[in-house]
C-alpha atoms as a PDB file:
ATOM      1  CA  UNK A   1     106.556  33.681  84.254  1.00  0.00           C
ATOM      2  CA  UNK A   2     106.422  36.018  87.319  1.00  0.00           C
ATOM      3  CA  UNK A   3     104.573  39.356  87.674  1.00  0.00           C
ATOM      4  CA  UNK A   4     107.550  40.983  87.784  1.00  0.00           C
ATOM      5  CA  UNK A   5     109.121  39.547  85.119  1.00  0.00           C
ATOM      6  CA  UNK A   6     106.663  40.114  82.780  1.00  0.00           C
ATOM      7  CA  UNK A   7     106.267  43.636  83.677  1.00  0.00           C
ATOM      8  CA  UNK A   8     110.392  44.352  83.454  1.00  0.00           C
ATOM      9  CA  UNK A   9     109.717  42.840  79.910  1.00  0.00           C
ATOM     10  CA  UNK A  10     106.901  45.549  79.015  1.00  0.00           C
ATOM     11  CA  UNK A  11     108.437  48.612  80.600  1.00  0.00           C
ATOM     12  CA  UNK A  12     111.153  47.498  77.824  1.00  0.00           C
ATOM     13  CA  UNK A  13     108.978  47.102  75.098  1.00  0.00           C
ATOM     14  CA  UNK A  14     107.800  50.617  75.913  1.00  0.00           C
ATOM     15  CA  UNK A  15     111.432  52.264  76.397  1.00  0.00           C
ATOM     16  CA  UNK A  16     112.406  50.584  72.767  1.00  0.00           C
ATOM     17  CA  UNK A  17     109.204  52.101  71.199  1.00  0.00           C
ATOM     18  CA  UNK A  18     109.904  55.763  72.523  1.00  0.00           C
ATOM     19  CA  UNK A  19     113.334  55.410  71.492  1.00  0.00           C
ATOM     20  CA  UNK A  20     112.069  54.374  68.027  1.00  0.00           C
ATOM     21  CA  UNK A  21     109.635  57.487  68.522  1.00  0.00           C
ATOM     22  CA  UNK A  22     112.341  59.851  68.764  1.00  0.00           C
ATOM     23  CA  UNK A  23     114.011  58.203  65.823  1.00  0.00           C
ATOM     24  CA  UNK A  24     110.937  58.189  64.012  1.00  0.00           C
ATOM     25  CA  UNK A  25     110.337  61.940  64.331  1.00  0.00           C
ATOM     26  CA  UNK A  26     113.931  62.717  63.283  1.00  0.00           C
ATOM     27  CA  UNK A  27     113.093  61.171  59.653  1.00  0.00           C
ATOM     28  CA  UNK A  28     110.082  63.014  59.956  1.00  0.00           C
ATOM     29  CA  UNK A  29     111.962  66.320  60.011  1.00  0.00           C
ATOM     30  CA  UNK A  30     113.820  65.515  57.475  1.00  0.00           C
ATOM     31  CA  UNK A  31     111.024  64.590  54.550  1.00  0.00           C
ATOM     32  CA  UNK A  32     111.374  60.524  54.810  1.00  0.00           C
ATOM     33  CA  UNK A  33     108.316  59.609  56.053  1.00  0.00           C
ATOM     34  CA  UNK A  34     108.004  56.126  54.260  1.00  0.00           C
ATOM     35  CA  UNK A  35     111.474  55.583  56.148  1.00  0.00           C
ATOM     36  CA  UNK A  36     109.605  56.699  59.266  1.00  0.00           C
ATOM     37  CA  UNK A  37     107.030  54.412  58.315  1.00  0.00           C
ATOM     38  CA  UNK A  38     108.967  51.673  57.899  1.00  0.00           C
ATOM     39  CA  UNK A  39     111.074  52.034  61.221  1.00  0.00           C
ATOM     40  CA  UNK A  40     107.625  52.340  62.912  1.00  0.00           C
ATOM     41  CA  UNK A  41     106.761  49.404  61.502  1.00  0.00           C
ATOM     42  CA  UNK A  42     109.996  47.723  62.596  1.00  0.00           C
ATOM     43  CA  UNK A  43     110.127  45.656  65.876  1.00  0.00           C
ATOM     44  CA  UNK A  44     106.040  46.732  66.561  1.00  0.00           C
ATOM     45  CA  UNK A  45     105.102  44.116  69.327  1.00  0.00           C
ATOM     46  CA  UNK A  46     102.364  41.649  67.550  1.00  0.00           C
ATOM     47  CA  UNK A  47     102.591  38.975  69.941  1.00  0.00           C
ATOM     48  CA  UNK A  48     101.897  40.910  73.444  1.00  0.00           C
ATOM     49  CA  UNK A  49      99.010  41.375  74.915  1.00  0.00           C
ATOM     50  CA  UNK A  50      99.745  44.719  76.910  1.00  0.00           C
ATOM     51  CA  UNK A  51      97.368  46.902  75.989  1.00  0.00           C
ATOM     52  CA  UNK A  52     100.082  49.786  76.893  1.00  0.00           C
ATOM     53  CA  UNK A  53     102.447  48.539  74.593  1.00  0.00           C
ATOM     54  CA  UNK A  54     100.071  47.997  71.286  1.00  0.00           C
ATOM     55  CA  UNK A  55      98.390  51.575  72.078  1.00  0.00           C
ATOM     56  CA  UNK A  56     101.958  53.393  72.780  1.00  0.00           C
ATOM     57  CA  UNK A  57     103.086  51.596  69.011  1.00  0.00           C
ATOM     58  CA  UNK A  58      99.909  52.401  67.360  1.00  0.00           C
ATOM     59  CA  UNK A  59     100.568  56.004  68.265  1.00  0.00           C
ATOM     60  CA  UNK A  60     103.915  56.034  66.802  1.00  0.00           C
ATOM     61  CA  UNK A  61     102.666  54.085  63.265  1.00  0.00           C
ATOM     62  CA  UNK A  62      99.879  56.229  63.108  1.00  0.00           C
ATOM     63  CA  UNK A  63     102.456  59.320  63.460  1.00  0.00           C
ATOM     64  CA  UNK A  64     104.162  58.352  60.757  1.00  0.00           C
ATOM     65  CA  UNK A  65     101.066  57.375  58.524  1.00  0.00           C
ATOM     66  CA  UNK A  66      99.486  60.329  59.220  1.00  0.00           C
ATOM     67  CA  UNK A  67     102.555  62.016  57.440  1.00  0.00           C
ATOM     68  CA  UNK A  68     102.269  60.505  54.367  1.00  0.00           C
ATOM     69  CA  UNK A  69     100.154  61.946  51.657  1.00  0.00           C
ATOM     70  CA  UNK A  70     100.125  59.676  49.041  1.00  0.00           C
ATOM     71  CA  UNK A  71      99.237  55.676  50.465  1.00  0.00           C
ATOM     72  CA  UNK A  72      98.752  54.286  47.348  1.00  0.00           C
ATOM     73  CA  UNK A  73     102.450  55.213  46.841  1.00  0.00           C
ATOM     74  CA  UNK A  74     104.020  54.174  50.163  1.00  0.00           C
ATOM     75  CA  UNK A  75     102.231  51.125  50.276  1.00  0.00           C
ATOM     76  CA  UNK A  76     104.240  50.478  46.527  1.00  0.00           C
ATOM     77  CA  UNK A  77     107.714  51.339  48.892  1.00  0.00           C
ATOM     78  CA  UNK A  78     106.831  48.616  51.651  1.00  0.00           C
ATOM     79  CA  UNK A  79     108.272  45.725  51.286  1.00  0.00           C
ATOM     80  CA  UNK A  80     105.003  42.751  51.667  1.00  0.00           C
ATOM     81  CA  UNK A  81     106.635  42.031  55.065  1.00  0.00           C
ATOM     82  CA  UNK A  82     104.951  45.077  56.555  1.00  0.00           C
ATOM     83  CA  UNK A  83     101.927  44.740  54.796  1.00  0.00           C
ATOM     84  CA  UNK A  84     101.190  42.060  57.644  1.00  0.00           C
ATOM     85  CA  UNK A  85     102.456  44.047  60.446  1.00  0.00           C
ATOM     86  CA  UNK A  86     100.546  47.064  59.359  1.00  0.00           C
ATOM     87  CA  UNK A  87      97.511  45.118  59.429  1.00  0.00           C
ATOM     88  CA  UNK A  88      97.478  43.554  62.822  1.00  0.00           C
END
């Protein structure tokens, strides 16, 4: 895959994850921050090696984590898919 290529594909990766930033702090705003959690969560980029992209979603996740006040009782909300994506 060329350069290029690959770098159209990350500079989309990043767009998608600021657009799910903005979406992210709307739910925020609004006292649903296991939703915001969730939609954090949601389409994080597990497979790419771009530092950028892993460190711009990790900002976002961590956002919305950091909202939270009781873990024990979002982590019973997740569904066990996101257990794995939280993880990695």
């Amino acid at each position: 895959m060329s350069t290029a290529v690959e770098e159209e594909k990350i500079e989309a990766m990043i767009m998608r994850i600021e657009h799910k930033s903005k979406k992210i702090e709307s739910l925020l705003k609004q006292s649903k921050p296991v939703e915001a959690l969730k939609t954090a969560l949601e389409g994080s980029p597990t497979n790419t090696k771009d530092q950028r992209c892993k460190s711009a979603n990790w900002i976002v996740v961590h956002r919305a984590m950091m909202a939270i006040r009781d873990v024990d009782g979002m982590l019973s909300f997740l569904d066990p898919e996101y257990y794995d994506i939280l993880m990695k």
